[in-house]
N, C-alpha and C. Protein backbone atom coordinates (compact mmCIF):
# COMPACT_ATOMS: atom_id res chain seq x y z
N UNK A 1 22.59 58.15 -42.62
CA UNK A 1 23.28 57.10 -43.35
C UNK A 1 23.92 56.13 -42.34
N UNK A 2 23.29 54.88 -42.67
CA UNK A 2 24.34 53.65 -41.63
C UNK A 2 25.27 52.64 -42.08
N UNK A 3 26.29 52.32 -41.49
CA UNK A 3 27.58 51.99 -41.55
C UNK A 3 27.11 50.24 -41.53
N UNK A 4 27.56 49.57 -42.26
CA UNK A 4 27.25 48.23 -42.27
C UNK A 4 28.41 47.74 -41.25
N UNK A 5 28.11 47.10 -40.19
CA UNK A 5 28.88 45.98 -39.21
C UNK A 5 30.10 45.24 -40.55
N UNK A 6 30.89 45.32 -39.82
CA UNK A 6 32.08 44.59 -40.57
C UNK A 6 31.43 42.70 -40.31
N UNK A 7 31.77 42.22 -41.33
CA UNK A 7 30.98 40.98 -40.99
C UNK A 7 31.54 40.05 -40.20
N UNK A 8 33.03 40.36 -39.82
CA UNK A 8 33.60 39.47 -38.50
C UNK A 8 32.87 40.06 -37.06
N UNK A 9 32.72 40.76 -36.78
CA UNK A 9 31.57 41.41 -36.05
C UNK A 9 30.15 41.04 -36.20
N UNK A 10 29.64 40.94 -36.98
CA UNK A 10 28.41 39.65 -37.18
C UNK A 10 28.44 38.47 -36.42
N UNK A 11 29.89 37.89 -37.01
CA UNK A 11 30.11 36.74 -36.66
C UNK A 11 29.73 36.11 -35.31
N UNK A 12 30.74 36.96 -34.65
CA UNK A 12 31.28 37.00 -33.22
C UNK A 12 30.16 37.34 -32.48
N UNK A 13 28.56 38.41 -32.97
CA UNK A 13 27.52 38.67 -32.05
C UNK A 13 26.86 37.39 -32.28
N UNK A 14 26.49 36.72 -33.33
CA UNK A 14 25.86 35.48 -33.40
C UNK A 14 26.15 34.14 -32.59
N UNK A 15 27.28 34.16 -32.27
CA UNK A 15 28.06 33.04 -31.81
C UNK A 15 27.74 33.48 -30.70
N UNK A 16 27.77 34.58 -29.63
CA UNK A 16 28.04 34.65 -28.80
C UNK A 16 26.31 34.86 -28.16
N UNK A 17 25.47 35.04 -29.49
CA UNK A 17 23.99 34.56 -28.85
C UNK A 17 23.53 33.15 -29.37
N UNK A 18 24.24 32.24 -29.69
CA UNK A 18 23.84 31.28 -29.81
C UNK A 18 24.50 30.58 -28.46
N UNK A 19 25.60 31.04 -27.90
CA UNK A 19 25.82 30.63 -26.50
C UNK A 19 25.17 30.25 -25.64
N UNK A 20 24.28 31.84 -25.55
CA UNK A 20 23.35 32.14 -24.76
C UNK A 20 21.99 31.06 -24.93
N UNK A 21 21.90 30.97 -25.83
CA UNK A 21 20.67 30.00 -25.78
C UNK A 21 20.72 28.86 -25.71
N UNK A 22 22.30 28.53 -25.82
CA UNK A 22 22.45 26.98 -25.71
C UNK A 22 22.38 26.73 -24.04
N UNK A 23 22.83 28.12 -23.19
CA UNK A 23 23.19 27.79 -21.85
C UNK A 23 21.65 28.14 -21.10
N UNK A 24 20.88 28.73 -21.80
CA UNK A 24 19.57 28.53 -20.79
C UNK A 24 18.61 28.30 -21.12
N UNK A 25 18.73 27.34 -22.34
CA UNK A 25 17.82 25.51 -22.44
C UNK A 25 18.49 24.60 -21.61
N UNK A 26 20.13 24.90 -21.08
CA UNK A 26 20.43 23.60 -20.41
C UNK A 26 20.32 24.36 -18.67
N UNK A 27 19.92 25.16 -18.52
CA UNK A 27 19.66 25.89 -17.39
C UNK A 27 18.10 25.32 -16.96
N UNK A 28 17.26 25.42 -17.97
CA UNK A 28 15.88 25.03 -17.81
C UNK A 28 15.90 24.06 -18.23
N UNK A 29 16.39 23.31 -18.51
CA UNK A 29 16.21 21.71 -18.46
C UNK A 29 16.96 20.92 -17.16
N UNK A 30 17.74 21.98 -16.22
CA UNK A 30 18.45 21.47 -14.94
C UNK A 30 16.92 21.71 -14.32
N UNK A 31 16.50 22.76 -14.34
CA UNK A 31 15.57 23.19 -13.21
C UNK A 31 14.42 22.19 -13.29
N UNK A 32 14.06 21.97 -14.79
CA UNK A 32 12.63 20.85 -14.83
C UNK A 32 12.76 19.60 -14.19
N UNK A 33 14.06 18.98 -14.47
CA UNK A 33 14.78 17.62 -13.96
C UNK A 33 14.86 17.82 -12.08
N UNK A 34 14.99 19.32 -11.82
CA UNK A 34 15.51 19.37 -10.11
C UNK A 34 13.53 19.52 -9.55
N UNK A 35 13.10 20.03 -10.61
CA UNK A 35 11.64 19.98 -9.62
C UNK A 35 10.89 18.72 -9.74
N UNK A 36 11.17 17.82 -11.28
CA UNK A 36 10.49 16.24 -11.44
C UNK A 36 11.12 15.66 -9.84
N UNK A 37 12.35 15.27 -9.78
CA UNK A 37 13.04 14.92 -8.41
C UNK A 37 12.98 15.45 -7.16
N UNK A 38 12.17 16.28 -6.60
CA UNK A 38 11.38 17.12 -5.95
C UNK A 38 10.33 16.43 -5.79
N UNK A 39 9.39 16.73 -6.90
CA UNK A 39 8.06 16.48 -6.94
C UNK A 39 7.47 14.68 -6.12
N UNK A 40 9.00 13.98 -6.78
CA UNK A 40 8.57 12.58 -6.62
C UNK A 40 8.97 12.06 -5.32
N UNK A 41 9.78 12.80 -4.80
CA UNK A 41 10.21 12.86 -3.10
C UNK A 41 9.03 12.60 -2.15
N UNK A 42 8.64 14.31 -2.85
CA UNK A 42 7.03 14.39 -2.14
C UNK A 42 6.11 13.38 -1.60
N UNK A 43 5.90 13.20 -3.36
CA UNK A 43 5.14 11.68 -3.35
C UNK A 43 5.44 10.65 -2.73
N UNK A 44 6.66 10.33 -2.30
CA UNK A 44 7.35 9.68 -1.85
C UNK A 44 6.71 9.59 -0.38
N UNK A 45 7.59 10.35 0.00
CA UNK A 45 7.34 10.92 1.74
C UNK A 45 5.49 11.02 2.16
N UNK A 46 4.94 11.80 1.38
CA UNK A 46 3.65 11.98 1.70
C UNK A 46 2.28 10.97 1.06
N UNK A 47 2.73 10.30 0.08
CA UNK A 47 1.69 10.08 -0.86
C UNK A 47 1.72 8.36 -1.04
N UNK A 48 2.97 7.77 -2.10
CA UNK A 48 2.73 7.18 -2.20
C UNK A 48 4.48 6.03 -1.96
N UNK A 49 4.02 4.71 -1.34
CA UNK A 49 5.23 4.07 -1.64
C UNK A 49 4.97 2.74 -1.44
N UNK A 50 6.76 2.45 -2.10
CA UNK A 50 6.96 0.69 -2.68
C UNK A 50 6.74 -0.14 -0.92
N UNK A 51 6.47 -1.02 -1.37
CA UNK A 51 6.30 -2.14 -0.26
C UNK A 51 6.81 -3.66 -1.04
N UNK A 52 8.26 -4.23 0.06
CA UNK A 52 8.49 -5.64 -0.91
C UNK A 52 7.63 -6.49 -0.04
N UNK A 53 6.95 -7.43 -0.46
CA UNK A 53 6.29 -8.79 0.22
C UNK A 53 7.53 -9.80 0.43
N UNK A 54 7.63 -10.04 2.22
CA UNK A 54 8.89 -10.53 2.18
C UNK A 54 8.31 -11.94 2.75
N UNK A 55 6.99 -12.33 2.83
CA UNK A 55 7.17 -13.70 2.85
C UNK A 55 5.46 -14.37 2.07
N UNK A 56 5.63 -15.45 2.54
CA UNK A 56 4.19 -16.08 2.12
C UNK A 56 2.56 -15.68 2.70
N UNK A 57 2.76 -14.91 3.79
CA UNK A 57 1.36 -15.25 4.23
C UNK A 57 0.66 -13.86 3.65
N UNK A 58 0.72 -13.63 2.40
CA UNK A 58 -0.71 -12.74 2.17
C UNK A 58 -0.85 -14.12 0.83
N UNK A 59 -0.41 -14.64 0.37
CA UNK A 59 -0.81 -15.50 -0.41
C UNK A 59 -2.44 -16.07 -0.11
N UNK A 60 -3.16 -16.39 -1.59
CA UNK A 60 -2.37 -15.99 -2.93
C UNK A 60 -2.79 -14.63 -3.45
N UNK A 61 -3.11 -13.70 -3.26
CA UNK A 61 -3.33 -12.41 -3.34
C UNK A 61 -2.12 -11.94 -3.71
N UNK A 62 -0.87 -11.99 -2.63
CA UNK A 62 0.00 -11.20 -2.58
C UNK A 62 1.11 -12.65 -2.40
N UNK A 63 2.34 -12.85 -3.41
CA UNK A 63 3.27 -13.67 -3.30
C UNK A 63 4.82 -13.17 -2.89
N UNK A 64 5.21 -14.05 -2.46
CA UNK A 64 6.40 -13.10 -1.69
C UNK A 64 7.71 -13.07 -3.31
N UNK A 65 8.00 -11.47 -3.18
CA UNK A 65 9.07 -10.54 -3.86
C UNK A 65 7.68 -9.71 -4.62
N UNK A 66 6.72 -9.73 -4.85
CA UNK A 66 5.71 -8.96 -5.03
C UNK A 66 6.13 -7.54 -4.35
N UNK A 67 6.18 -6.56 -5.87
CA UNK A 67 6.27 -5.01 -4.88
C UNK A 67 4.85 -4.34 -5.03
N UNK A 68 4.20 -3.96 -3.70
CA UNK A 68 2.94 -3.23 -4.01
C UNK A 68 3.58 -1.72 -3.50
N UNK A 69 2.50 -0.77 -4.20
CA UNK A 69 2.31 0.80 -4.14
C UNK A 69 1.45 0.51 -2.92
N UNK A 70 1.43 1.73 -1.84
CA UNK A 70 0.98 2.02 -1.02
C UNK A 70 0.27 3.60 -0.95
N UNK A 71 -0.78 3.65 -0.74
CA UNK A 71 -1.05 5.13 -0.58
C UNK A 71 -1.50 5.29 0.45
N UNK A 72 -0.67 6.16 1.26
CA UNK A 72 -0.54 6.68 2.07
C UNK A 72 -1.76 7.96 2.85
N UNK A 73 -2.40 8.57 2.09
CA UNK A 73 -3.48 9.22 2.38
C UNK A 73 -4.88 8.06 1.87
N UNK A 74 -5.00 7.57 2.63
CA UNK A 74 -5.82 6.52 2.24
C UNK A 74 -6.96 6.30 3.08
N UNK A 75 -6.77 7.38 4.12
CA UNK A 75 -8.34 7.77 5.06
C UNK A 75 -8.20 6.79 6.04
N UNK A 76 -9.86 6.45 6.88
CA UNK A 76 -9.85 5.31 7.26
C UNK A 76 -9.86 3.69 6.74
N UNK A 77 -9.43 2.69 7.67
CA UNK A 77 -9.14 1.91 7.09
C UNK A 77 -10.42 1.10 7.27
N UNK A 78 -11.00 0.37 5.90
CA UNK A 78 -12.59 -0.55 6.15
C UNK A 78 -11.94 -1.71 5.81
N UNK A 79 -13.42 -2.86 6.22
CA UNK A 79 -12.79 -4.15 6.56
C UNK A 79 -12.49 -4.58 5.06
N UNK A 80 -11.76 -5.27 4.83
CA UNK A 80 -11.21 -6.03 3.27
C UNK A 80 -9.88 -5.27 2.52
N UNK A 81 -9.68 -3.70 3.28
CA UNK A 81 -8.82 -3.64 2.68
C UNK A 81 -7.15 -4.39 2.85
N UNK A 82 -5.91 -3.86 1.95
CA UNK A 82 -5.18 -4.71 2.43
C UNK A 82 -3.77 -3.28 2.88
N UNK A 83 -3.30 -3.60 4.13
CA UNK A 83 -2.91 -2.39 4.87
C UNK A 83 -1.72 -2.81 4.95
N UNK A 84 -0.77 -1.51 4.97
CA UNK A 84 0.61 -1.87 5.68
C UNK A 84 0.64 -1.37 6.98
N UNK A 85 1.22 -1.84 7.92
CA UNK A 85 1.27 -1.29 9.42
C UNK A 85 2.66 -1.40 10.34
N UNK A 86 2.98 -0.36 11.11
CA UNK A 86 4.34 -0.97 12.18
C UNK A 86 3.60 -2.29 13.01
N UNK A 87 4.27 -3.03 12.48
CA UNK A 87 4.06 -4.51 13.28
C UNK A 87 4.55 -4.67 14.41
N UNK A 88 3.83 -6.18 15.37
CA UNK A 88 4.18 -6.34 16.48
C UNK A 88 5.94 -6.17 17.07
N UNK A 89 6.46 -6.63 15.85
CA UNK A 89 7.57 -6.68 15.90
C UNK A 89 8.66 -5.42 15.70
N UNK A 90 7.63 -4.59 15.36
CA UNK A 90 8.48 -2.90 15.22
C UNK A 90 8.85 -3.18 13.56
N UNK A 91 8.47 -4.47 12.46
CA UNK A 91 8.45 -3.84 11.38
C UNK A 91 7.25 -3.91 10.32
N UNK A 92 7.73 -2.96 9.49
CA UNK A 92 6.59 -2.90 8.37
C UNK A 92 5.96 -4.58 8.08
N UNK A 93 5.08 -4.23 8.66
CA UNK A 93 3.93 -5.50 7.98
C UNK A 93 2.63 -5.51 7.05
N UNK A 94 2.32 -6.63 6.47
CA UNK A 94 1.08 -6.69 5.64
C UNK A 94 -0.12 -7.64 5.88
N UNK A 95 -1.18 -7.13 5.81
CA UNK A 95 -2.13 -7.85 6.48
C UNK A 95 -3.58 -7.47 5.67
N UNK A 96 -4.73 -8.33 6.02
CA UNK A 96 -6.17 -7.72 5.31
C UNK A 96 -6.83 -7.54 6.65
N UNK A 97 -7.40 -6.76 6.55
CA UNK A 97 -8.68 -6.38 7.75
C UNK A 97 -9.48 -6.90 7.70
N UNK A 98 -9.79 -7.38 8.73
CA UNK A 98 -11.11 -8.33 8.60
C UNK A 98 -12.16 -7.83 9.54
N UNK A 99 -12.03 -6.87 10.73
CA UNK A 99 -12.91 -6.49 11.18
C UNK A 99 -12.43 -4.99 11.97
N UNK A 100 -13.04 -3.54 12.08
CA UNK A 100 -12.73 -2.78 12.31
C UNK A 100 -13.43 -2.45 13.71
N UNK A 101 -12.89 -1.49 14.71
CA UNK A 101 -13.07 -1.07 15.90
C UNK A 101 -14.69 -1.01 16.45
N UNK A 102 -14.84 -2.32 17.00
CA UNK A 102 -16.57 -2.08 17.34
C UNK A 102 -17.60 -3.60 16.82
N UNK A 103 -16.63 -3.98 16.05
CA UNK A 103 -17.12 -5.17 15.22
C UNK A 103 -16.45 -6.35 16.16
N UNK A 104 -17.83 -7.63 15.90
CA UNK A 104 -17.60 -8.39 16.96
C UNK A 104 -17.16 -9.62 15.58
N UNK A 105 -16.25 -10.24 15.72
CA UNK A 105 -15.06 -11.57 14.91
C UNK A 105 -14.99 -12.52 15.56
N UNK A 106 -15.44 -13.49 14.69
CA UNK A 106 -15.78 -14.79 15.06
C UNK A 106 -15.40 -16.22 14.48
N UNK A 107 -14.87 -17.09 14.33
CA UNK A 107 -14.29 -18.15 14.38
C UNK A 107 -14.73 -19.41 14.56
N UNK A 108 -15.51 -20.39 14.64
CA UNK A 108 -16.34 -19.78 13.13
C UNK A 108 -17.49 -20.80 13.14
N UNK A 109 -18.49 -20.46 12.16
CA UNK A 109 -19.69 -20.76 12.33
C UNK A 109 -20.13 -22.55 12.10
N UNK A 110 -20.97 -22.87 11.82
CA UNK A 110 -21.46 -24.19 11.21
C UNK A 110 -21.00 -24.51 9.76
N UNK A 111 -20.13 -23.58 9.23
CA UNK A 111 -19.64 -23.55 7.68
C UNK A 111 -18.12 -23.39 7.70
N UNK A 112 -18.19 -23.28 8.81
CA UNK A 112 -16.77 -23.20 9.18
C UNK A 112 -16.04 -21.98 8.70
N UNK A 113 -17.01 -20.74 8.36
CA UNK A 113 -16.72 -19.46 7.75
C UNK A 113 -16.50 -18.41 8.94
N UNK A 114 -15.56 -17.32 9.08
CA UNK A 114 -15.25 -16.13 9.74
C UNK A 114 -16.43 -15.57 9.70
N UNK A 115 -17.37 -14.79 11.09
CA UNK A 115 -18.59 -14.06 10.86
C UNK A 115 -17.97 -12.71 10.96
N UNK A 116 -18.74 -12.00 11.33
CA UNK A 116 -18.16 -10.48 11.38
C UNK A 116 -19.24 -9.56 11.90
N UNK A 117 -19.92 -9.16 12.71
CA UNK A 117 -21.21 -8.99 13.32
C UNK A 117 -22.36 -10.08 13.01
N UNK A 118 -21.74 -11.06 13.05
CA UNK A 118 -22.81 -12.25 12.64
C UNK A 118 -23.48 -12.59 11.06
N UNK A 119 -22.15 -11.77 9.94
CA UNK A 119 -22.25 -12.32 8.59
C UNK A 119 -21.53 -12.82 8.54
N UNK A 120 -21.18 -13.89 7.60
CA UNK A 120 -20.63 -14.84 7.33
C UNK A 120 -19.52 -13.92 6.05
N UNK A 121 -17.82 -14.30 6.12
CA UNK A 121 -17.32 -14.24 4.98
C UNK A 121 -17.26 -15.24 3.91
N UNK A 122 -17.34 -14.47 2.67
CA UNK A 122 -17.13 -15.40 1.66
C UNK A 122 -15.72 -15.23 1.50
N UNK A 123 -14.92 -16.67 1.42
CA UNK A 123 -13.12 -15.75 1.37
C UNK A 123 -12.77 -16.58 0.48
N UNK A 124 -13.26 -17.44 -0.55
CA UNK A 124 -12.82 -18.01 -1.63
C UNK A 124 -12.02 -17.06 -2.31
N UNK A 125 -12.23 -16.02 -2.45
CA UNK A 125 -11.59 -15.30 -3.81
C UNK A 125 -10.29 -14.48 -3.89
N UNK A 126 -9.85 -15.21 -2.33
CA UNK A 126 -8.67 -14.68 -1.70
C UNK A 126 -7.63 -15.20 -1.02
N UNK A 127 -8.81 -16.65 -0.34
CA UNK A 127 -7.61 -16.91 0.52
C UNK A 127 -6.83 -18.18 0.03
N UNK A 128 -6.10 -18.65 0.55
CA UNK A 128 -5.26 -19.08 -0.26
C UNK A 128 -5.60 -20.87 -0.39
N UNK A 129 -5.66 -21.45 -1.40
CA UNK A 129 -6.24 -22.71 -2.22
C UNK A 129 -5.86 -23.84 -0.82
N UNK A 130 -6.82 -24.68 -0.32
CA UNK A 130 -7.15 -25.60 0.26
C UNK A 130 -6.68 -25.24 1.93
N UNK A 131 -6.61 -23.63 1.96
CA UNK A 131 -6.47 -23.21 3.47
C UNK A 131 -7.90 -23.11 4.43
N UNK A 132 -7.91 -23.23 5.39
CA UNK A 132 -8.75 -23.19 6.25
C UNK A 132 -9.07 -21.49 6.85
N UNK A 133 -10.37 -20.74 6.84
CA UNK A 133 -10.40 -19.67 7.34
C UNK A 133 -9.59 -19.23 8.77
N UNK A 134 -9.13 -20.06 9.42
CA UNK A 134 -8.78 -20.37 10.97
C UNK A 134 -8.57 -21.92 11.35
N UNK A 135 -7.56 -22.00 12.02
CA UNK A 135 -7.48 -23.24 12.17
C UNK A 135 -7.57 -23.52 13.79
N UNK A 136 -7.67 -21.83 14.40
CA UNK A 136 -8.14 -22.01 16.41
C UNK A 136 -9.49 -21.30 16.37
N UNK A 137 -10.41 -21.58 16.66
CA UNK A 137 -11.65 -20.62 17.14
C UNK A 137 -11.12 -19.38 18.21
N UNK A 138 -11.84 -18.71 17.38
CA UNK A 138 -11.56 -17.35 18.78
C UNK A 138 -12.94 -16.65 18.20
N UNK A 139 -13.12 -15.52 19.29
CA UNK A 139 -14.30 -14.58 19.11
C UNK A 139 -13.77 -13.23 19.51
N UNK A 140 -14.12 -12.42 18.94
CA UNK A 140 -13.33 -10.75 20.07
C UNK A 140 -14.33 -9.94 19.52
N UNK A 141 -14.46 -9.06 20.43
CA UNK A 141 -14.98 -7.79 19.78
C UNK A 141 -14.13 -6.49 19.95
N UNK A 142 -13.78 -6.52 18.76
CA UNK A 142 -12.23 -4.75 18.75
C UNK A 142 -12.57 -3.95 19.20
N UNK A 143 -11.71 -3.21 19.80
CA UNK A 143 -11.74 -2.35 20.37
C UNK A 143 -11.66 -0.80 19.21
N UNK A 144 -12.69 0.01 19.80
CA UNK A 144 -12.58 1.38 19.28
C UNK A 144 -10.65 1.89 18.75
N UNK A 145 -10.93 2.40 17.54
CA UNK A 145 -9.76 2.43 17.04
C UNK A 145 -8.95 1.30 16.88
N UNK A 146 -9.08 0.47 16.96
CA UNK A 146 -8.12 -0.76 16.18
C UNK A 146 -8.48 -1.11 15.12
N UNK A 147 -8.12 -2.33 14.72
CA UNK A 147 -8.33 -3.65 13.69
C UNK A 147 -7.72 -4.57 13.70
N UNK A 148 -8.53 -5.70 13.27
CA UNK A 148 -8.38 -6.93 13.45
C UNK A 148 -8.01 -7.64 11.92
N UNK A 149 -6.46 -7.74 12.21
CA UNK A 149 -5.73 -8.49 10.77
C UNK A 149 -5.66 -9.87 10.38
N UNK A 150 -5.79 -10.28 9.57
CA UNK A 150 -5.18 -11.47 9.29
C UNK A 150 -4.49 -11.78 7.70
N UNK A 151 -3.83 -12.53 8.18
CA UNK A 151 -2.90 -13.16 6.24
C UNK A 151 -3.97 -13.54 5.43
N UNK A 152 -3.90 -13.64 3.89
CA UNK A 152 -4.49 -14.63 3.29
C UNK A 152 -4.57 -15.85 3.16
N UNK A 153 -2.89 -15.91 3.88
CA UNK A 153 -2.33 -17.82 3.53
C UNK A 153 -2.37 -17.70 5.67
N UNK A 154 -3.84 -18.28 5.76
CA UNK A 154 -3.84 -17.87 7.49
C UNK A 154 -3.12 -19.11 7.59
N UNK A 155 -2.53 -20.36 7.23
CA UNK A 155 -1.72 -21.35 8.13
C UNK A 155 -0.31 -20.74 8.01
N UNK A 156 0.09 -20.04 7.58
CA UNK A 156 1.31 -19.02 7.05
C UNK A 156 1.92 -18.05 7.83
N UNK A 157 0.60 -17.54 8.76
CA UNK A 157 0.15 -15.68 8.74
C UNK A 157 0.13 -15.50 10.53
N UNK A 158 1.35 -14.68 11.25
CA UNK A 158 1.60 -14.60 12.25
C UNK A 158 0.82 -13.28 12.12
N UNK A 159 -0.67 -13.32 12.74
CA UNK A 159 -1.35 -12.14 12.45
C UNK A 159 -2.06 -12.11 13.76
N UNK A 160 -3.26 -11.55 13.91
CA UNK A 160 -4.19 -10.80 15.19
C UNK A 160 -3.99 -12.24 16.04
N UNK A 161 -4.27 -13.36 15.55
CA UNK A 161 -4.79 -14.61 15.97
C UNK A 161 -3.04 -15.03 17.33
N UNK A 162 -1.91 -14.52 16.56
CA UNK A 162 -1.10 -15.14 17.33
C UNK A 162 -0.38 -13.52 18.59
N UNK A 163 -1.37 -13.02 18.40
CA UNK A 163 -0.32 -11.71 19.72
C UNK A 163 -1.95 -11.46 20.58
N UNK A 164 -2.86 -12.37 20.79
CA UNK A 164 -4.08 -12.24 21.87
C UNK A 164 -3.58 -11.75 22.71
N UNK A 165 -2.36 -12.13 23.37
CA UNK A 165 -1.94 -12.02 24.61
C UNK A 165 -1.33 -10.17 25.02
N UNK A 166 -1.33 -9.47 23.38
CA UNK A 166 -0.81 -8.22 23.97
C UNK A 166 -2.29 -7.33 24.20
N UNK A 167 -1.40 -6.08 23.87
CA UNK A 167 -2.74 -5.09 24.40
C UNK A 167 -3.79 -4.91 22.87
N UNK A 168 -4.90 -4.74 23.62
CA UNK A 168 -5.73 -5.07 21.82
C UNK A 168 -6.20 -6.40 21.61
N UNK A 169 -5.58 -7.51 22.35
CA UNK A 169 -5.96 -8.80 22.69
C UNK A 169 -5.68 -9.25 20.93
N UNK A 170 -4.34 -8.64 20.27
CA UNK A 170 -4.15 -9.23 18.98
C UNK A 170 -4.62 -8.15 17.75
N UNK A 171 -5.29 -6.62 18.37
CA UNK A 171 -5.62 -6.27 17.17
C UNK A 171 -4.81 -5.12 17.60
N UNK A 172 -4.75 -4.25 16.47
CA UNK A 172 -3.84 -3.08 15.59
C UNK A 172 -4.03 -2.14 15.83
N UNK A 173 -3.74 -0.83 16.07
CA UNK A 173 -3.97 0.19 16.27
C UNK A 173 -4.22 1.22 14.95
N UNK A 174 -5.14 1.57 14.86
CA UNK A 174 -5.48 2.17 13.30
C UNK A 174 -4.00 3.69 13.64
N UNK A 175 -4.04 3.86 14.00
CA UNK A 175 -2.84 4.95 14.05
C UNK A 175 -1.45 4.64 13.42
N UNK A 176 -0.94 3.18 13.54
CA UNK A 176 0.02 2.38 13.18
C UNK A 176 -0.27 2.17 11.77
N UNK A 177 -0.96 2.44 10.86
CA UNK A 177 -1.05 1.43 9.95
C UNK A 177 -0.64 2.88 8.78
N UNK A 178 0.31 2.68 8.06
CA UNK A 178 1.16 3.23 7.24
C UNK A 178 0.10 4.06 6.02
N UNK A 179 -0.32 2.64 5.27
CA UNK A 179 -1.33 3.16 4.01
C UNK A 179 -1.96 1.62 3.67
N UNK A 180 -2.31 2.01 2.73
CA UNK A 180 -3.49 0.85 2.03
C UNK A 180 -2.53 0.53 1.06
N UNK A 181 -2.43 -0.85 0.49
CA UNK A 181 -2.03 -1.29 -0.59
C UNK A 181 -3.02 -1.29 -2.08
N UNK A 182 -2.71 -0.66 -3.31
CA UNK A 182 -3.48 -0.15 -3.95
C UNK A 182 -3.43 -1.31 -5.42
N UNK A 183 -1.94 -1.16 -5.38
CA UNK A 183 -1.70 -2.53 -6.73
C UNK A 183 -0.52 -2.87 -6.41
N UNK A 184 -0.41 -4.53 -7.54
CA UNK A 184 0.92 -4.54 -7.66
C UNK A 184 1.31 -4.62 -8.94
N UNK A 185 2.76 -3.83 -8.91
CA UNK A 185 3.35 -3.26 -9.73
C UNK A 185 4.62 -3.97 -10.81
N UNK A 186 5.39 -4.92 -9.60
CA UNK A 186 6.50 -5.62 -9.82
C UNK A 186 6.15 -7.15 -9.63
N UNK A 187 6.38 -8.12 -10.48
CA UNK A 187 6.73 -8.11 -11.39
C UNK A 187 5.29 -7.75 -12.69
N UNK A 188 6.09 -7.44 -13.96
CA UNK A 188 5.05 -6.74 -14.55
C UNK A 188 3.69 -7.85 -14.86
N UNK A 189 4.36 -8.83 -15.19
CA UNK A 189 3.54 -10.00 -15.03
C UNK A 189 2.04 -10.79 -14.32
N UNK A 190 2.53 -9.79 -12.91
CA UNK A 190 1.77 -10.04 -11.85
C UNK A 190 0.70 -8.23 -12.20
N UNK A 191 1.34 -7.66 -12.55
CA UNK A 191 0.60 -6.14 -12.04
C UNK A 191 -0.91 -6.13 -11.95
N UNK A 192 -1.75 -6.07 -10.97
CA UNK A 192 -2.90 -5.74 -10.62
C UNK A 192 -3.34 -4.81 -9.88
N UNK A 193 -4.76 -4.45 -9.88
CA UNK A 193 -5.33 -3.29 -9.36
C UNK A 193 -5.60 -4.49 -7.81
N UNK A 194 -5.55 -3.77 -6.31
CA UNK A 194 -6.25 -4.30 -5.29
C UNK A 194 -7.10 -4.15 -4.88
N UNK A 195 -8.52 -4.41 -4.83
CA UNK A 195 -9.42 -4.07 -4.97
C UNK A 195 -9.87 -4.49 -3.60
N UNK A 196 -11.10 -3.64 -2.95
CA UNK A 196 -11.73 -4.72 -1.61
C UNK A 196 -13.11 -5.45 -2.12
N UNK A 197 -12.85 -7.00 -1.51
CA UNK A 197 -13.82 -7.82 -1.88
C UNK A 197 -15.41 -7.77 -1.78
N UNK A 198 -15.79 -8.03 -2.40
CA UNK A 198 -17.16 -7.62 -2.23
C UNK A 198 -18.00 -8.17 -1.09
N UNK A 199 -17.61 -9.90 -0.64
CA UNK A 199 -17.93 -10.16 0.69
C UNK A 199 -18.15 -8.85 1.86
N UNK A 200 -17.33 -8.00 1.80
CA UNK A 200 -17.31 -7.22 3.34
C UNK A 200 -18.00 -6.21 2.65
N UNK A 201 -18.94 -6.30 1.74
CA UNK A 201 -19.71 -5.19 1.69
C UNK A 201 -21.13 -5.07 2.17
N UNK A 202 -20.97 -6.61 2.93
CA UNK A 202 -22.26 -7.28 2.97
C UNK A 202 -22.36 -6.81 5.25
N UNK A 203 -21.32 -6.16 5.22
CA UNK A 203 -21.25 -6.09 6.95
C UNK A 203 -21.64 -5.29 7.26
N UNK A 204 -22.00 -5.31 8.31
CA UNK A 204 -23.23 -3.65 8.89
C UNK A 204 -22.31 -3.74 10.38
């Protein structure tokens, strides 16, 4: 024969497991929130990050207060993409590749177009409205492991063309170069995917 619980005793076990469950949904909802903030660190540090465009010369591609994503595991770098790198100046810079370690860059032909082992770029679809591909002739052939940068808005663009004089004769060290720019994000207005142009698919 069993003794029925006095029902203030009910009471008091209910309450005191509804405690319990109130305190470890908010226990596991600390922990989900401490590993999301974790997780995005990660990403952070290893994967992926903001970049502000702090002036004119990737224009018009890229306009300055433009924030692009960067990814960071982004392999090697091929010609057209658009890269962040420690710049001449020791800071984060932005630039497009125009020719990678081994490739001979040229300045420019009877069309007045950039060659690139002796193809011609098409750079309408990038560079920036009534700019000139170059406005000094030069020729180089990069050196193993570098690259050879330049702005979109090249009358703008303190790029390969203006540091000849260091080591690299103006081009980059692929080791330096942070990640690839993938889209932009900010403002929402602007948001696009970055894609590499189809011109440099045409380079051997």
């Amino acid at each position: 024969m069993t003794v029925d619980e006095p029902e203030a005793e009910k009471a008091e076990k209910k309450e005191k497991s509804g405690k319990g469950g109130k305190g470890g949904g908010l226990r596991e909802s600390l922990f989900l929130l401490g590993c999301g903030v974790v997780v995005a660190l990660l990403l952070q540090v290893f994967v992926f990050q903001s970049f502000y465009i702090p002036s004119e010369s990737m224009e018009r591609t890229l306009v300055e207060g433009d924030r692009v994503v960067v990814n960071k595991l982004h392999g090697d770098s091929e010609r057209g993409d658009i890269v962040v790198f420690e710049g001449w100046n020791d800071e984060h810079t932005i630039k497009r590749v125009i020719a990678v370690g081994g490739d001979t860059v040229k300045c420019c032909d009877a069309q007045k177009r950039i060659t690139v082992n002796g193809v011609p770029l098409e750079e309408s679809s990038y560079l920036y409205s009534g700019d000139f591909p170059s406005g000094e002739p030069f020729e180089k052939v990069v050196p193993k492991g570098r690259l050879w940068v330049m702005g979109d808005h090249r009358t703008a663009s303190a790029d390969s063309r203006a540091h000849e004089e260091r080591l690299g004769e103006g081009s980059i060290p692929e080791s330096d170069v942070i990640g690839r720019a993938v889209a932009i994000y900010w403002p929402f207005s602007r948001a696009a995917v970055l894609s590499r142009p189809e011109s440099f698919l045409k380079v051997r």
